[in-house]
Structures are given as C-alpha cells and as structure tokens.
Protein backbone atom coordinates (compact mmCIF):
# COMPACT_ATOMS: atom_id res chain seq x y z
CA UNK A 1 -2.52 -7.06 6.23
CA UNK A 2 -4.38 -9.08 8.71
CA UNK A 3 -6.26 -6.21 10.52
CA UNK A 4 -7.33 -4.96 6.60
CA UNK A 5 -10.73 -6.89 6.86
CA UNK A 6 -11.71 -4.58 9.85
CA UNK A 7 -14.55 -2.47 9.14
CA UNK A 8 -13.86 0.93 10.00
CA UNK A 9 -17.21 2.91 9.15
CA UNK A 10 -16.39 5.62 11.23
CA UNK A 11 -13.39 6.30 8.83
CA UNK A 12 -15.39 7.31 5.50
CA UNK A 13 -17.60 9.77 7.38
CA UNK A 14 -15.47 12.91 6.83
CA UNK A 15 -12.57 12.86 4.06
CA UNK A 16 -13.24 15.20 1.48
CA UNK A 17 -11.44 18.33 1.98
CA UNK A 18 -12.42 21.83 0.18
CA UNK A 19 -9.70 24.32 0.73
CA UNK A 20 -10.71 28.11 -0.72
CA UNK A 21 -14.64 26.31 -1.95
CA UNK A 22 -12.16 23.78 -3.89
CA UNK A 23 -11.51 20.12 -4.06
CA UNK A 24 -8.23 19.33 -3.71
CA UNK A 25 -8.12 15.91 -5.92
CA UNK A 26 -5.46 13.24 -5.28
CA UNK A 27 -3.96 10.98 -7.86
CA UNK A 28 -2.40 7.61 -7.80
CA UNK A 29 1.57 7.21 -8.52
CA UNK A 30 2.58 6.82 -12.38
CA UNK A 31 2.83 3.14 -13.09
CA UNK A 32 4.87 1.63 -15.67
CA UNK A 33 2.53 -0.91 -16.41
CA UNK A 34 -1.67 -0.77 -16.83
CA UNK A 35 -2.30 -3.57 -14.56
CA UNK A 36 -0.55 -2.96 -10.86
CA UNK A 37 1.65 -5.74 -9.34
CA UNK A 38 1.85 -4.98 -5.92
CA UNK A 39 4.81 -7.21 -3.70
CA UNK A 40 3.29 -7.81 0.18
CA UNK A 41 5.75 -6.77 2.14
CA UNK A 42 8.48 -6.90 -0.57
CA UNK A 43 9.28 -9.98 -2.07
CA UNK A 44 9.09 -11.72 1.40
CA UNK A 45 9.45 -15.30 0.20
CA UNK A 46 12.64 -14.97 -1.34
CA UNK A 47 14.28 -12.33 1.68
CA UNK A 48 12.77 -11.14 5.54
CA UNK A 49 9.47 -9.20 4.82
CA UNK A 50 9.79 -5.26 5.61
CA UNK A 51 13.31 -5.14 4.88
CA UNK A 52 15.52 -3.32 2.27
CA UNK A 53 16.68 -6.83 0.78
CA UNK A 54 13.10 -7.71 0.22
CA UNK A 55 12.28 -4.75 -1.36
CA UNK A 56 15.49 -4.39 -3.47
CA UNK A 57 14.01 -7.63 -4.61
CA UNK A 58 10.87 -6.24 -5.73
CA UNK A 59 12.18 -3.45 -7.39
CA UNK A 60 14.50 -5.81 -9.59
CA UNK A 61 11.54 -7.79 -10.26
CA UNK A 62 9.86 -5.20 -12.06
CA UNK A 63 6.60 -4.78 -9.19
CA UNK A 64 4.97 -1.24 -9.43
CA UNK A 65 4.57 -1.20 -5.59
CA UNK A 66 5.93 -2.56 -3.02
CA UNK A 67 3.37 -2.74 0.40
CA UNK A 68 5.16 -2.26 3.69
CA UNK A 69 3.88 -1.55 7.25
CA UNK A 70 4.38 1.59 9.26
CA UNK A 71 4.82 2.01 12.97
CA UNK A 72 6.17 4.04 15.69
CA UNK A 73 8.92 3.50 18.09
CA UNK A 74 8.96 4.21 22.08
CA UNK A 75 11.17 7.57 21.00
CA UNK A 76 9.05 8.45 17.73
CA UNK A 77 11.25 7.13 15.05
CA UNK A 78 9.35 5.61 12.08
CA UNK A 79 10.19 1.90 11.43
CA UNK A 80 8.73 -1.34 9.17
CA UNK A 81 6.65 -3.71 11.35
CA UNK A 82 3.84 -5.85 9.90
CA UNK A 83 3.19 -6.84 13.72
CA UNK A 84 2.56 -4.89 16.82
CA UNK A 85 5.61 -7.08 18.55
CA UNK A 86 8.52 -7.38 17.05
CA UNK A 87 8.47 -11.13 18.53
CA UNK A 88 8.20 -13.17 15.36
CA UNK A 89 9.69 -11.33 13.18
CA UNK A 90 13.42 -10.80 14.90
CA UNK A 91 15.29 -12.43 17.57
CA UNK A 92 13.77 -9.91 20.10
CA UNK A 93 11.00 -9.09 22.30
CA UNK A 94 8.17 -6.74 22.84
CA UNK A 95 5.78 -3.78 21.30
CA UNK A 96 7.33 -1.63 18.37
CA UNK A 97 5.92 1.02 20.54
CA UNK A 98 7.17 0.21 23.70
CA UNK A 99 11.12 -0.04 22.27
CA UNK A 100 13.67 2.88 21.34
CA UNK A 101 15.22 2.94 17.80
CA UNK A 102 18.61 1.77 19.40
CA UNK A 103 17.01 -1.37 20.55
CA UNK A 104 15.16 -2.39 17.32
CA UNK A 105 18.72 -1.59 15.53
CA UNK A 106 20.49 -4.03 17.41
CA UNK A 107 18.01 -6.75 16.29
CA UNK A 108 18.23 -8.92 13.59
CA UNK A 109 15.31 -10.17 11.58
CA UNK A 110 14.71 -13.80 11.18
CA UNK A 111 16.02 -15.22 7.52
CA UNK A 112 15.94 -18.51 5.96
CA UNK A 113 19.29 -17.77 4.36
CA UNK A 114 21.59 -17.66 6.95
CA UNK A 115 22.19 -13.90 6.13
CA UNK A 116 21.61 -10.63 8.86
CA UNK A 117 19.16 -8.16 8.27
CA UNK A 118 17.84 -5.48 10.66
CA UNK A 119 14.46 -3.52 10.86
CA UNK A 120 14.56 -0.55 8.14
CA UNK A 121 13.64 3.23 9.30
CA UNK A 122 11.04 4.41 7.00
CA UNK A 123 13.93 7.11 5.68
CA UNK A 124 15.74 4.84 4.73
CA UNK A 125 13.30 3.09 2.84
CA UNK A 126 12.15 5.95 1.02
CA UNK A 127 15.43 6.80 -0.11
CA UNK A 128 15.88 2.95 -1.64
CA UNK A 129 12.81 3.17 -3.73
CA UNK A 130 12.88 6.51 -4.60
CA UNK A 131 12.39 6.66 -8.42
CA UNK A 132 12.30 3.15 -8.63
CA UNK A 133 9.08 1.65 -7.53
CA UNK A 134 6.09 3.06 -5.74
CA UNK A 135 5.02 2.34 -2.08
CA UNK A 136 1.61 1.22 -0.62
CA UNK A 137 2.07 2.55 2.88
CA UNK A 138 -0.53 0.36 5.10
CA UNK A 139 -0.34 2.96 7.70
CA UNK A 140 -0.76 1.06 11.10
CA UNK A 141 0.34 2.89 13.76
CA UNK A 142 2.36 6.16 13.07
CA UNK A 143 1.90 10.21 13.29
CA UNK A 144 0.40 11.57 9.97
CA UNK A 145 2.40 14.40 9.95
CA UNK A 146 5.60 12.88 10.95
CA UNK A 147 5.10 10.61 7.77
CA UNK A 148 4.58 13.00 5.90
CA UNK A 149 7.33 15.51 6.69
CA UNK A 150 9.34 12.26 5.93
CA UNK A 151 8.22 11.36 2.67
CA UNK A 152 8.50 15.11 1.59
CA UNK A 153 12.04 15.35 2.13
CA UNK A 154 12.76 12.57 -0.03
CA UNK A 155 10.42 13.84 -2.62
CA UNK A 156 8.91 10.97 -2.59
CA UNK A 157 4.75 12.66 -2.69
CA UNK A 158 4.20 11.13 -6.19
CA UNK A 159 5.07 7.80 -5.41
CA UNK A 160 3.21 7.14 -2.57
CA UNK A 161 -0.38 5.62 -1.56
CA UNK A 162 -1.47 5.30 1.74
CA UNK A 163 -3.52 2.62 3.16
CA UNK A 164 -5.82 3.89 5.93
CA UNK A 165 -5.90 1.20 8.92
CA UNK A 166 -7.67 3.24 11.73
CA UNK A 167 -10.84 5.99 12.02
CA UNK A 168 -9.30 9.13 11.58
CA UNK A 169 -6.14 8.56 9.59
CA UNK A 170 -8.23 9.66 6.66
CA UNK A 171 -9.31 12.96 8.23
CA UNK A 172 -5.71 13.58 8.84
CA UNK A 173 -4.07 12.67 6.06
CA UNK A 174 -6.42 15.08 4.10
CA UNK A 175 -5.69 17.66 6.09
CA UNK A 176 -2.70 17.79 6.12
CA UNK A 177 -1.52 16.33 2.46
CA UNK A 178 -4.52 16.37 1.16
CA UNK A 179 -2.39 15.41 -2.75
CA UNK A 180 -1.53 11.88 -1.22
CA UNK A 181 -3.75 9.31 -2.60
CA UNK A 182 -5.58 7.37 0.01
CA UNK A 183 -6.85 3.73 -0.46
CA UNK A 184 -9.46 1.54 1.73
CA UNK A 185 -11.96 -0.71 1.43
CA UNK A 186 -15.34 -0.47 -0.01
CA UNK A 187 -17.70 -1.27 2.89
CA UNK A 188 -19.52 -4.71 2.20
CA UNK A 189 -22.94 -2.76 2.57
CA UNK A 190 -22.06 -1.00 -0.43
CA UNK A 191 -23.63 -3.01 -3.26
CA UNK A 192 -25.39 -0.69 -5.74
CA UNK A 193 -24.26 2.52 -7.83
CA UNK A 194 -26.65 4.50 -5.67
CA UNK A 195 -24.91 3.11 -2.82
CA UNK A 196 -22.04 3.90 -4.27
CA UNK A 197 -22.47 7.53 -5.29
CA UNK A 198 -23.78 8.25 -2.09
CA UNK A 199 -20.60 6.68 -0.32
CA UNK A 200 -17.92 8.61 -2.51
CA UNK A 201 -20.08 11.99 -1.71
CA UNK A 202 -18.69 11.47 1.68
CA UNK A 203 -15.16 9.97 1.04
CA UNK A 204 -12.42 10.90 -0.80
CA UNK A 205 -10.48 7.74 -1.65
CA UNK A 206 -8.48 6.63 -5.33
CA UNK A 207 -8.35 2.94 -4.54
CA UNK A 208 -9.98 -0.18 -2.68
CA UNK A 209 -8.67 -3.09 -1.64
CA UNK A 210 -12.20 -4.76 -1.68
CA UNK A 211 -14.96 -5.12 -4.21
CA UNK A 212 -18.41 -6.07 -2.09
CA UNK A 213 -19.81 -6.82 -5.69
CA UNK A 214 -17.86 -7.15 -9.19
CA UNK A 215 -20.86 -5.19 -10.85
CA UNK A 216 -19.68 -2.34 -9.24
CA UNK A 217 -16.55 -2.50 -11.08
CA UNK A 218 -17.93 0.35 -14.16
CA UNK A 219 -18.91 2.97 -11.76
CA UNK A 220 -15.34 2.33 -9.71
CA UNK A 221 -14.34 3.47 -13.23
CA UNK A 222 -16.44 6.33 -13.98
CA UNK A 223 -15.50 7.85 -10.28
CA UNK A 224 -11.85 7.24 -11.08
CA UNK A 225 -11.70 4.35 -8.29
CA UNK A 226 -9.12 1.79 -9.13
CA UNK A 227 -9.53 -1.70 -7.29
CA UNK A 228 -5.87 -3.48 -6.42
CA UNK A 229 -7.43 -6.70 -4.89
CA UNK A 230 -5.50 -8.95 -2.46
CA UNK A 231 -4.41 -12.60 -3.70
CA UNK A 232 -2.24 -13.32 -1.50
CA UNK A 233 -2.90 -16.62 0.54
CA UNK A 234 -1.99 -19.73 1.12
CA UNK A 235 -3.60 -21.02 -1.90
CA UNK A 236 -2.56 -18.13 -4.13
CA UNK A 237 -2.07 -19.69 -7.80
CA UNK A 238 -3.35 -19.06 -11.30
CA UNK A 239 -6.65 -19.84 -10.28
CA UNK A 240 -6.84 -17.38 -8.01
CA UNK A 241 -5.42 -14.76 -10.30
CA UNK A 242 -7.48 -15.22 -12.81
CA UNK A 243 -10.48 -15.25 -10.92
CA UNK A 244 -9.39 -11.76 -9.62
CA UNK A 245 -8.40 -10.33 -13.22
CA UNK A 246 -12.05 -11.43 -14.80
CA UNK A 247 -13.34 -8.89 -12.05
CA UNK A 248 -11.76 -6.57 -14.27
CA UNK A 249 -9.23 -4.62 -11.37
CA UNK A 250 -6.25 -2.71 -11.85
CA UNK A 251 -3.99 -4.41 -10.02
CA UNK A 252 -3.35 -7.15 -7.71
CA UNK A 253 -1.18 -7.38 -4.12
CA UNK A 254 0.40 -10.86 -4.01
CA UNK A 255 3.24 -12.70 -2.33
CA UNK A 256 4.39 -14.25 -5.10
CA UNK A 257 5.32 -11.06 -7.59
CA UNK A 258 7.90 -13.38 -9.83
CA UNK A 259 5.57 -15.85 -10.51
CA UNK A 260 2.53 -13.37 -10.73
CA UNK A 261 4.66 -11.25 -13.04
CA UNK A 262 6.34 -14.22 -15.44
CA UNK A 263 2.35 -15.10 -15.50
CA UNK A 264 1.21 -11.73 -17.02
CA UNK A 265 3.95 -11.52 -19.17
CA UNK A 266 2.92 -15.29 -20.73
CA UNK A 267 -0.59 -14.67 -21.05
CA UNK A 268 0.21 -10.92 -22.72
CA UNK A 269 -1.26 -9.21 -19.81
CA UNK A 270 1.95 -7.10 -18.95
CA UNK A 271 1.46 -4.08 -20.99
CA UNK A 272 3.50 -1.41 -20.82
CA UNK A 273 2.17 2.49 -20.54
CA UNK A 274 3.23 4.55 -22.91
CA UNK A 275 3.62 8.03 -21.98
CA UNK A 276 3.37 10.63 -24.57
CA UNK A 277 6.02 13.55 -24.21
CA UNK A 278 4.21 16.45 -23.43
CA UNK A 279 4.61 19.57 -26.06
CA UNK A 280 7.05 22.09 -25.53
C-alpha cells in the first residue's frame, strides 16, 4: 500500500456518472460485522502475502475483507503483486509486466514455513472468496474492463471495492461498472464541510482510506462516506487501534487481523449485523 499516500488530484476531477439524467449510486459489500476488519494482503504474517493460503487464512479468521494487489502480466493475464517486480516476493526476477503467466507460474513465493506457494491469478482468487469474505481490490496496474469482465463471471460485483491507485482509474471504472464501489483518499486540503461538499460534488467515492481531519468524520456520515483507516505498521498495537476507533471509522486495514479481531471481540466492539428478512 506504499504508493497509497500519493496524491492523485487529477483523479477526483471527473467521477460522477449520470446515465439517462440519473445517478447511478454505488454501495459497499454487505458486512457481517458494523465495524470492518480489513486483512493487508491476507493474513500475511502467518502465510506469503497475495496468496490463496493467506487469504484462506483471513477468511477463517472471520476478516470482512481481505486487501490484495492487482497487476498485469507481459500476455494480459491478471495476477496478485503488491510490487512492480516480482523480486522480493518469489525466487524470481523482473517486472510483473514484463513476464508471461507461464513464467510467474513456475515461481514460488518466499515462505517462512518451509511450504510452496505460487502467485494466484485474480480468477482464481475470486472464486476462493466468493461468498465468503469481501475484497478491497487496490487496483495498481491492470485493464478496468478486463477486471471487471473477471469479477462478473464469478458474480462476485457485490463483494467487491476497488481502491483507485492512478488518475483515471476512477473515470473508468465508472464508466464502465459504474455499481462497483470505489474508495480513495480524502485529499489533505480537504479540511472543512464546505470543503467537503464541494469535493464530493465532483467525486463519486463510498470510502477513504484517509481522514485529513477527525471533525470531518459527521459529514463522511451524512454523505454516506465510510472511513476504513490504515493501522498497519510496524508499531501497530492497541494503542494504535484505539487511537483510530476514537476517530469514530468504520473499519480498520491491519496486518495483524487475529489479534485486531480477538481485541474487538474483548472490548465488545465485534458486533454482529443483523439483517432483517425482507417481507414476502
């Protein structure tokens, strides 16, 4: 999530999307719980990050999401990579981009455990959480429409939110699934509700990553803006939980999602949603 922090301004200029003089509005995926636990790149402490082991791991955890990376092979296959190389995290070399699908396959990803694991095709992952957990898609370098195809024929479109990384992934995700929920940052210029108000009038976003200023939290709220902050560091404890939760946020992306989890559950923050059966 390293490139996250990068100010795109460019990207909020042009997202809403009218189709027939209506707004088509995009929700968030159903969560079983009112405050999100989001697991970086699966539960990538206890197996490889962007792998099916580490987010089999999530899911049995109980996370709501699971974050994973997106990019685009030499022959346009869609695979997880957190980096632009594939250099750290497998025993191979060079740019996602620049290799063919039947050279990332025959890698294997560096484990701790002694145990082989090999870069997942986004297909693949779909199909693994399908129905199971929900997927924050930081979308770093892969074809919009591709993706989307993709996700569609796993009928996966309600359980997906996509991070934007890059000026015009916004513009092109609304245009062409303009129902997937899109999430970036709130721009640290962004400080008052006037600010604000102005700023949604030209995006079309359901969540940040980033809160500029905690007071800003209420008219998040009224606009239907849900804030899933980032905790995950090398200092990530309690502390730093807490100090995101008094901000009042919906959910929270860490690398620890057992011990975030166990934590919620203690202090009687886990609640479940309960969803009322809709009349027949």
């Amino acid at each position: 999530m390293d490139l996250k922090r990068t100010i795109f301004a460019t990207m909020f200029s042009c997202l809403s999307l009218f189709v027939s003089g209506q707004q088509i509005t995009a929700t968030l995926p159903e969560s079983k719980h009112d405050l999100v636990v989001i697991a970086h790149r699966g539960s990538h402490l206890v197996k490889p990050e962007n792998t099916i082991a580490a987010i089999e791991e999530a899911i049995q955890l109980g996370a709501d999401y699971v974050e994973i990376d997106l990019r685009t092979t030499r022959d346009g296959y869609l695979v997880l990579s957190h980096n632009e190389s594939v250099d750290q995290q497998t025993n191979g070399k060079g740019k996602v981009r620049d290799l063919k699908l039947e050279e990332i396959q025959k890698l294997t990803v560096n484990s701790k455990d002694g145990m082989i694991y090999r870069v997942p095709v986004f297909s693949e992952v779909l199909k693994t959480c399908k129905n199971k957990i929900n997927i924050y898609l930081d979308f770093k370098d892969a074809d919009v429409e591709q993706a989307y195809r993709e996700i569609k024929a796993a009928g996966m479109e309600k359980q997906i939110l996509v991070y934007l990384n890059k000026a015009g992934q916004g513009e092109d995700w609304k245009r062409i699934a303009p129902k997937i929920p899109l999430m970036a940052g709130i721009p640290v210029n962004i400080r008052t509700k006037e600010d604000l108000k102005v700023f949604l009038q030209k995006t079309n976003i359901q969540a940040s990553d980033r809160l500029a200023d905690p007071m800003l939290m209420p008219a998040l709220k009224e606009n239907g803006i849900s804030v899933f902050l980032d905790v995950q560091n090398g200092i990530e404890d309690p502390a730093r939980w807490d100090a995101a939760l008094n901000k009042g946020v919906q959910g929270l992306q860490t690398d620890h999602p057992a011990a975030l989890i166990q934590y919620l559950k203690d202090h009687k923050l886990r609640h479940e949603v309960i969803v009322t059966p809709a009349k027949q």
